[in-house]
C-alpha atoms as a PDB file:
ATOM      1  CA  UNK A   1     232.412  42.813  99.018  1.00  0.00           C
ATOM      2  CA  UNK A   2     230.061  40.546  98.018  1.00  0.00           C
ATOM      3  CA  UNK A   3     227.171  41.791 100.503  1.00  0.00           C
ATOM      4  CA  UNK A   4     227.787  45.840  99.455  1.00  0.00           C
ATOM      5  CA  UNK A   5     227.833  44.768  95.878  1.00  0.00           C
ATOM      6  CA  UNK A   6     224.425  42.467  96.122  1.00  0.00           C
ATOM      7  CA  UNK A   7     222.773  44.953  98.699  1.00  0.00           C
ATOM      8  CA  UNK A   8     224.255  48.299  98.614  1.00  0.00           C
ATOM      9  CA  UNK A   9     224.411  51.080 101.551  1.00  0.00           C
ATOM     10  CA  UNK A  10     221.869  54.037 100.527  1.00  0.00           C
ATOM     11  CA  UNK A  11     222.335  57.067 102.184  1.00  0.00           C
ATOM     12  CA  UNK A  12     221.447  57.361 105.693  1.00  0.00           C
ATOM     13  CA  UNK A  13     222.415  53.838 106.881  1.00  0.00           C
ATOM     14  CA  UNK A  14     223.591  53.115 110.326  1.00  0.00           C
ATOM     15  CA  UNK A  15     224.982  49.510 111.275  1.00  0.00           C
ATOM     16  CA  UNK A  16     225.842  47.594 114.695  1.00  0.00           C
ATOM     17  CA  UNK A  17     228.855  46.523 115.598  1.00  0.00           C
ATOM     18  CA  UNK A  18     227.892  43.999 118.992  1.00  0.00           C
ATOM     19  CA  UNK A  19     230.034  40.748 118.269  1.00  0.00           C
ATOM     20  CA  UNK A  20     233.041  40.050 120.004  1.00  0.00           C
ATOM     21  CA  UNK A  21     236.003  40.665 118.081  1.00  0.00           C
ATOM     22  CA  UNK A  22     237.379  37.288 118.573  1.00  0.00           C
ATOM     23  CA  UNK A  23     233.965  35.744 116.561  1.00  0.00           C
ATOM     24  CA  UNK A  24     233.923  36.043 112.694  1.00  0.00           C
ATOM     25  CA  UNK A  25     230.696  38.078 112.491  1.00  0.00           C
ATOM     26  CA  UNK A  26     232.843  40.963 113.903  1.00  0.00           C
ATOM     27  CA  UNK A  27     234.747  41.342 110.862  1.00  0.00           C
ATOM     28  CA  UNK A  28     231.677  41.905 108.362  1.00  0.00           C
ATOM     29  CA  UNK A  29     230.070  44.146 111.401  1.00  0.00           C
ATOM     30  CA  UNK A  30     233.174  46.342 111.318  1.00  0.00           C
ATOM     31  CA  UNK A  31     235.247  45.622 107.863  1.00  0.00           C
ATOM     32  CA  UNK A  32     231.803  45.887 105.568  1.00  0.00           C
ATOM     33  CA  UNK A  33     230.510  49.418 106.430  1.00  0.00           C
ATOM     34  CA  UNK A  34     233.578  50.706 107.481  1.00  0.00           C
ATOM     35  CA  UNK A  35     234.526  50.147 104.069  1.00  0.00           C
ATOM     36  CA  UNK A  36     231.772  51.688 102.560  1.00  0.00           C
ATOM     37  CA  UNK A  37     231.917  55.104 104.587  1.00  0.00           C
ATOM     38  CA  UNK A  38     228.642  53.668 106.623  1.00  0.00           C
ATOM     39  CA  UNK A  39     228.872  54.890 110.438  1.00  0.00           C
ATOM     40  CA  UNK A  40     229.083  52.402 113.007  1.00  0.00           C
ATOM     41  CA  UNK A  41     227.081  52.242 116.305  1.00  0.00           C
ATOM     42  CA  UNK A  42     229.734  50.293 118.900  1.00  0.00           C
ATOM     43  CA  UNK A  43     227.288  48.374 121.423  1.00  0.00           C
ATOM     44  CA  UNK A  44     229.066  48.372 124.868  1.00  0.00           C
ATOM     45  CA  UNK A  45     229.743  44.748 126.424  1.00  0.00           C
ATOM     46  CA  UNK A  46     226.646  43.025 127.988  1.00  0.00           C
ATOM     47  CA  UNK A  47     224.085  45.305 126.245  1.00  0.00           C
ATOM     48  CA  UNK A  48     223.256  42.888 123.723  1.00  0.00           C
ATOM     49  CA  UNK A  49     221.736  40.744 126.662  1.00  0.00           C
ATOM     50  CA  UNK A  50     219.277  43.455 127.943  1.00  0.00           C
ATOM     51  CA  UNK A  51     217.422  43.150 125.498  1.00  0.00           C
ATOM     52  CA  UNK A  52     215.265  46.180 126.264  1.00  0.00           C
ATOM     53  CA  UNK A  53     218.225  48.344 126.546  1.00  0.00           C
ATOM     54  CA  UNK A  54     219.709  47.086 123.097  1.00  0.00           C
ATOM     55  CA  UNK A  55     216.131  47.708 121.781  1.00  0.00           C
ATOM     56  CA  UNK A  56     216.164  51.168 123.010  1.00  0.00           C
ATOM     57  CA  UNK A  57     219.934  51.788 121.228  1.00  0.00           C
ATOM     58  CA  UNK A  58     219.272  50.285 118.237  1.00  0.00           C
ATOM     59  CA  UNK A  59     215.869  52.738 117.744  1.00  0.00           C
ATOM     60  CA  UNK A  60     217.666  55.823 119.072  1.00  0.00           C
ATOM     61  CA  UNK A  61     220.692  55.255 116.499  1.00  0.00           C
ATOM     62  CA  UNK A  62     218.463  54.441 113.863  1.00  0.00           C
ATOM     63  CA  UNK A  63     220.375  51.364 112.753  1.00  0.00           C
ATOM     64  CA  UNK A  64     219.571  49.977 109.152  1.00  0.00           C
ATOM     65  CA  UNK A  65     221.486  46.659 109.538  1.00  0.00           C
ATOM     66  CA  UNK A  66     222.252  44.103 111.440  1.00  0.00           C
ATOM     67  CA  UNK A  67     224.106  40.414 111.864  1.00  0.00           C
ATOM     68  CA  UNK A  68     222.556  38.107 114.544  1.00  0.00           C
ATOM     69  CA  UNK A  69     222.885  34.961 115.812  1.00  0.00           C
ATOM     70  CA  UNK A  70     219.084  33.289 115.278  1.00  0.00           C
ATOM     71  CA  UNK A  71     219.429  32.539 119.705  1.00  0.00           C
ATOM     72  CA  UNK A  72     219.803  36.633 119.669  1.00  0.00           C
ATOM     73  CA  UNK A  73     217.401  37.145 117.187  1.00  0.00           C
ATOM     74  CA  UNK A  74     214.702  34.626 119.301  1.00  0.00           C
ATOM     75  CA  UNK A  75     215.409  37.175 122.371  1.00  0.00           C
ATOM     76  CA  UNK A  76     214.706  40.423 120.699  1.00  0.00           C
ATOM     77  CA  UNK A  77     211.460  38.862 119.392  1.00  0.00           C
ATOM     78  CA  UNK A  78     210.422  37.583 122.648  1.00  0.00           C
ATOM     79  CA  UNK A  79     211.133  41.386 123.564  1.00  0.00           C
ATOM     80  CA  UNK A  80     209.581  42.746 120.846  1.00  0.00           C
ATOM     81  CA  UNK A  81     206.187  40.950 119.138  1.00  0.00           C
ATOM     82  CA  UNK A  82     206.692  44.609 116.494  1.00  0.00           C
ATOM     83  CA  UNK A  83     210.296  45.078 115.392  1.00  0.00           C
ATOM     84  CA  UNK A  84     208.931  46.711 112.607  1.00  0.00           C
ATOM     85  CA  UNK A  85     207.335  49.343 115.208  1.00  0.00           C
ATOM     86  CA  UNK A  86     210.196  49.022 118.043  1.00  0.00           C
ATOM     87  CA  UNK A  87     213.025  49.558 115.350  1.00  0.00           C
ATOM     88  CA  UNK A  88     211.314  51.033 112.586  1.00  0.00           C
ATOM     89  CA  UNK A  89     214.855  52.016 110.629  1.00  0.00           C
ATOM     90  CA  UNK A  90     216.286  48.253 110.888  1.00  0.00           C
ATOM     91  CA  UNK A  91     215.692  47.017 107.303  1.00  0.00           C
ATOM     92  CA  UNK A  92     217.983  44.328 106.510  1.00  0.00           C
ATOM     93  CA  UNK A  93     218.752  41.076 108.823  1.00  0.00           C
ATOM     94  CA  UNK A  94     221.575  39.202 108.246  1.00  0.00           C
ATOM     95  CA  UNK A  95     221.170  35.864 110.305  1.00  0.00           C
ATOM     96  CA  UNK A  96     224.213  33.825 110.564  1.00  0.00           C
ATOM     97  CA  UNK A  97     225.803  31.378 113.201  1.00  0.00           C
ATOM     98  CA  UNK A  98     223.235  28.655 113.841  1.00  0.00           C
ATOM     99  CA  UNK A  99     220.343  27.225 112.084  1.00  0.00           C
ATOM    100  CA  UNK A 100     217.816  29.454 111.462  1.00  0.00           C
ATOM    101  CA  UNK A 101     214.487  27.888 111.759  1.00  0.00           C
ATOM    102  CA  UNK A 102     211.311  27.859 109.859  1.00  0.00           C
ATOM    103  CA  UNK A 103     209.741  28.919 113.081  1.00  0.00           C
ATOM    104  CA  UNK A 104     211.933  31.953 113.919  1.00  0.00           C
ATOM    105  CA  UNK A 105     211.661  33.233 110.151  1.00  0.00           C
ATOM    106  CA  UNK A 106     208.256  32.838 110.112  1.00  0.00           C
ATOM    107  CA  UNK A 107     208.115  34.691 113.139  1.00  0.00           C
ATOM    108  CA  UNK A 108     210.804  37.672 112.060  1.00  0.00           C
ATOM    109  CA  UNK A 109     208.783  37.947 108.644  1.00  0.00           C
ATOM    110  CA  UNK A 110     205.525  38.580 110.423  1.00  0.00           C
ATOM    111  CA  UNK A 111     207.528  40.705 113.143  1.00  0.00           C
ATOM    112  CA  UNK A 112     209.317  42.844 110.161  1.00  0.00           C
ATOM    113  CA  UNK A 113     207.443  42.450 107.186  1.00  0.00           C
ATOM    114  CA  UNK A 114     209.157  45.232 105.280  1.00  0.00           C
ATOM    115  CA  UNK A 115     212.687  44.149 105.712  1.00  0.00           C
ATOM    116  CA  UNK A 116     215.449  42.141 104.222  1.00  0.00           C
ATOM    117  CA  UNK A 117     216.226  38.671 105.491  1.00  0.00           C
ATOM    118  CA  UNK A 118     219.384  37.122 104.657  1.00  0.00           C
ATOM    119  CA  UNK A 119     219.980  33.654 105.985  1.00  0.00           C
ATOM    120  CA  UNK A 120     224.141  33.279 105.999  1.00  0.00           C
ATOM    121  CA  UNK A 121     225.628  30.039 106.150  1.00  0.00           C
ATOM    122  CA  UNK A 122     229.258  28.870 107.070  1.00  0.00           C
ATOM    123  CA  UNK A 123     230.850  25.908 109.228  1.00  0.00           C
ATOM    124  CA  UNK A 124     233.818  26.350 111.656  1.00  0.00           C
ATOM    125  CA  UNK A 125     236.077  25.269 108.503  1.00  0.00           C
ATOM    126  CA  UNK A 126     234.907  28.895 106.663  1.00  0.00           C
ATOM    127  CA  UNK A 127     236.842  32.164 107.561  1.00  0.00           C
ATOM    128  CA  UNK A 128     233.179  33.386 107.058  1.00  0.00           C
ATOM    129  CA  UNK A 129     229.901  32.766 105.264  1.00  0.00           C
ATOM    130  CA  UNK A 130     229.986  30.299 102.290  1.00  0.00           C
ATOM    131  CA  UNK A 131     226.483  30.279 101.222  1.00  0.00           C
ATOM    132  CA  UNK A 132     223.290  32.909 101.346  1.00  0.00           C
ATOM    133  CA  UNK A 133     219.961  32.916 100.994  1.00  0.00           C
ATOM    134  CA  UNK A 134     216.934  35.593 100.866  1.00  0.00           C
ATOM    135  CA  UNK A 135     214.468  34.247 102.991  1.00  0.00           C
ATOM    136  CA  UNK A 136     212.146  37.723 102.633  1.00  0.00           C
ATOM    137  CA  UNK A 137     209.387  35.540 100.820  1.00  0.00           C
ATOM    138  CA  UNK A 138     210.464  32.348 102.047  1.00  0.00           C
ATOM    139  CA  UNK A 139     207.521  30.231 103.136  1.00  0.00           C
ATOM    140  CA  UNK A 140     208.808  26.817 103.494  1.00  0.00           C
ATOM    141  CA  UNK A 141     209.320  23.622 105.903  1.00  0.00           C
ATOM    142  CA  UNK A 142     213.156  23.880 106.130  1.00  0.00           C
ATOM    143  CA  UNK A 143     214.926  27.682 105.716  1.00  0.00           C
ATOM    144  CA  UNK A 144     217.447  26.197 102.829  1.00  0.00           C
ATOM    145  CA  UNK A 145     221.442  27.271 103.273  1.00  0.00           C
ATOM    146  CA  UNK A 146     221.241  28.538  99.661  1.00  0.00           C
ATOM    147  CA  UNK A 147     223.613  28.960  97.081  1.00  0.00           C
ATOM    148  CA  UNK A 148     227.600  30.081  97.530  1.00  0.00           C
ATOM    149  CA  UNK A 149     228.395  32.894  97.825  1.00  0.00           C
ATOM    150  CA  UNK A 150     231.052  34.652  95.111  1.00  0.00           C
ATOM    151  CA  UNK A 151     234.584  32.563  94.600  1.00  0.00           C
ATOM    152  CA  UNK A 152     233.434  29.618  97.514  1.00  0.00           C
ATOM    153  CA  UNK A 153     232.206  26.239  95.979  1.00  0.00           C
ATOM    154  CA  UNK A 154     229.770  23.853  97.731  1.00  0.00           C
ATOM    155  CA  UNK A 155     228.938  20.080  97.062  1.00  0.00           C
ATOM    156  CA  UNK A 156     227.395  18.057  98.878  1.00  0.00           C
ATOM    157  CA  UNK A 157     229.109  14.665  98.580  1.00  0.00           C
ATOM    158  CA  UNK A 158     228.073  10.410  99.597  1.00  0.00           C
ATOM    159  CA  UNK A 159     230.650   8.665 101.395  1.00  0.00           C
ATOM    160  CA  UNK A 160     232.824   7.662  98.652  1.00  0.00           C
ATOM    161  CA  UNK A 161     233.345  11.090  97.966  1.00  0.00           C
ATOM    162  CA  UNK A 162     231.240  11.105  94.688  1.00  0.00           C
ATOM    163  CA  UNK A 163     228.685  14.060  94.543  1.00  0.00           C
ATOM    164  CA  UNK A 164     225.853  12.798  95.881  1.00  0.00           C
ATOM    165  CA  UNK A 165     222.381  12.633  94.379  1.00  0.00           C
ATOM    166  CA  UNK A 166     219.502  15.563  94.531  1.00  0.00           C
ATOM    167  CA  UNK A 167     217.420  14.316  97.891  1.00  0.00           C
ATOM    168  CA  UNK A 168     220.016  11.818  99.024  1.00  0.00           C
ATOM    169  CA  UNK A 169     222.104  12.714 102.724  1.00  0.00           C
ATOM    170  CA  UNK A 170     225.484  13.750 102.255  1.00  0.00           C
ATOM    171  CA  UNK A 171     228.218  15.692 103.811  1.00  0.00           C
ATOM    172  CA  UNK A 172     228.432  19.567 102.594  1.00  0.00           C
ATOM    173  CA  UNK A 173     232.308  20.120 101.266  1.00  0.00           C
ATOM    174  CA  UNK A 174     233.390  24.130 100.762  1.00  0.00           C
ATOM    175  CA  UNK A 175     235.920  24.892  98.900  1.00  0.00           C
ATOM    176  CA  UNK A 176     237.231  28.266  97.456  1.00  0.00           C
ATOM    177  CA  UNK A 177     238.351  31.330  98.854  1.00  0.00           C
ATOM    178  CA  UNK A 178     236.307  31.349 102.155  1.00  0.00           C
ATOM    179  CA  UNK A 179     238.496  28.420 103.234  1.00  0.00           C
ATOM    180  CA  UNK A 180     240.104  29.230 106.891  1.00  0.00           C
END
């Protein structure tokens, strides 16, 4: 809800459904533009890892969005130096799973500089994501986890369980609706 209320479908969009459906990222692949009438290209098992080939499907179907892990996103890059130019209709990146790097966003920004990059952030506690951040214009050190998203809380806490101070290491509680 939160994602089709912050960055809506326009007319014409196409998403990818690739992700297992036993892994989390299926349900906002399927669930989200299911939901809002958006059609759905199905990527057949073991596509995703010819990269050429998924290249190739993703151009022909002229898909808009997209959720990757940043390990899948480093492989379509090494594939494709232009993903502006090799899928010219992919405008928004939702990255979500591991860390995404300065490095690889860097890289994706110069790669696609027209498009939407989300970095998504959630830990194996999280029936999903907990926090977001737009990384479009992002030009920093460290890609930050951002703030929560709608009805989740996050503080990062010392080891007494106090918050803990701006700059300090901590441990990162969730709390809120997103809890699994």
């Amino acid at each position: 809800a939160w994602m089709s209320r912050a960055y809506p479908y326009r007319s014409g969009e196409v998403c990818c459904q690739k992700t297992p459906l036993t892994f989390v990222d299926s349900i906002a692949e399927t669930f989200g533009p299911m939901l809002a009438g958006v059609p759905i290209v199905v990527v057949p098992d073991g596509l995703v890892q010819d990269t050429p080939a998924f290249l190739r499907l993703l151009a022909a179907q002229r898909v808009s969005r997209i959720v990757v892990v940043p390990s899948l996103l480093r492989m379509l890059l090494d594939a494709s130096p232009s993903l502006a130019y090799d899928v010219p209709a992919l405008r928004l990146w939702a990255i979500s799973g591991e860390e995404l790097t300065a490095d690889l966003c860097a890289r994706l920004r110069q790669s696609a500089p027209a498009s939407t990059i989300l970095n998504l952030y959630g830990s194996s506690e999280v029936a999903a994501d907990a926090t977001w951040h737009d990384v479009s214009g992002c030009d920093l050190p460290r890609v930050p986890i951002g703030v929560p998203l709608p009805n989740c809380s996050v503080t990062v806490i010392d080891r007494y369980g106090a918050p803990a101070p701006v700059g300090t290491t901590g441990e990162l509680w969730i709390g809120g609706d997103g809890i699994a």
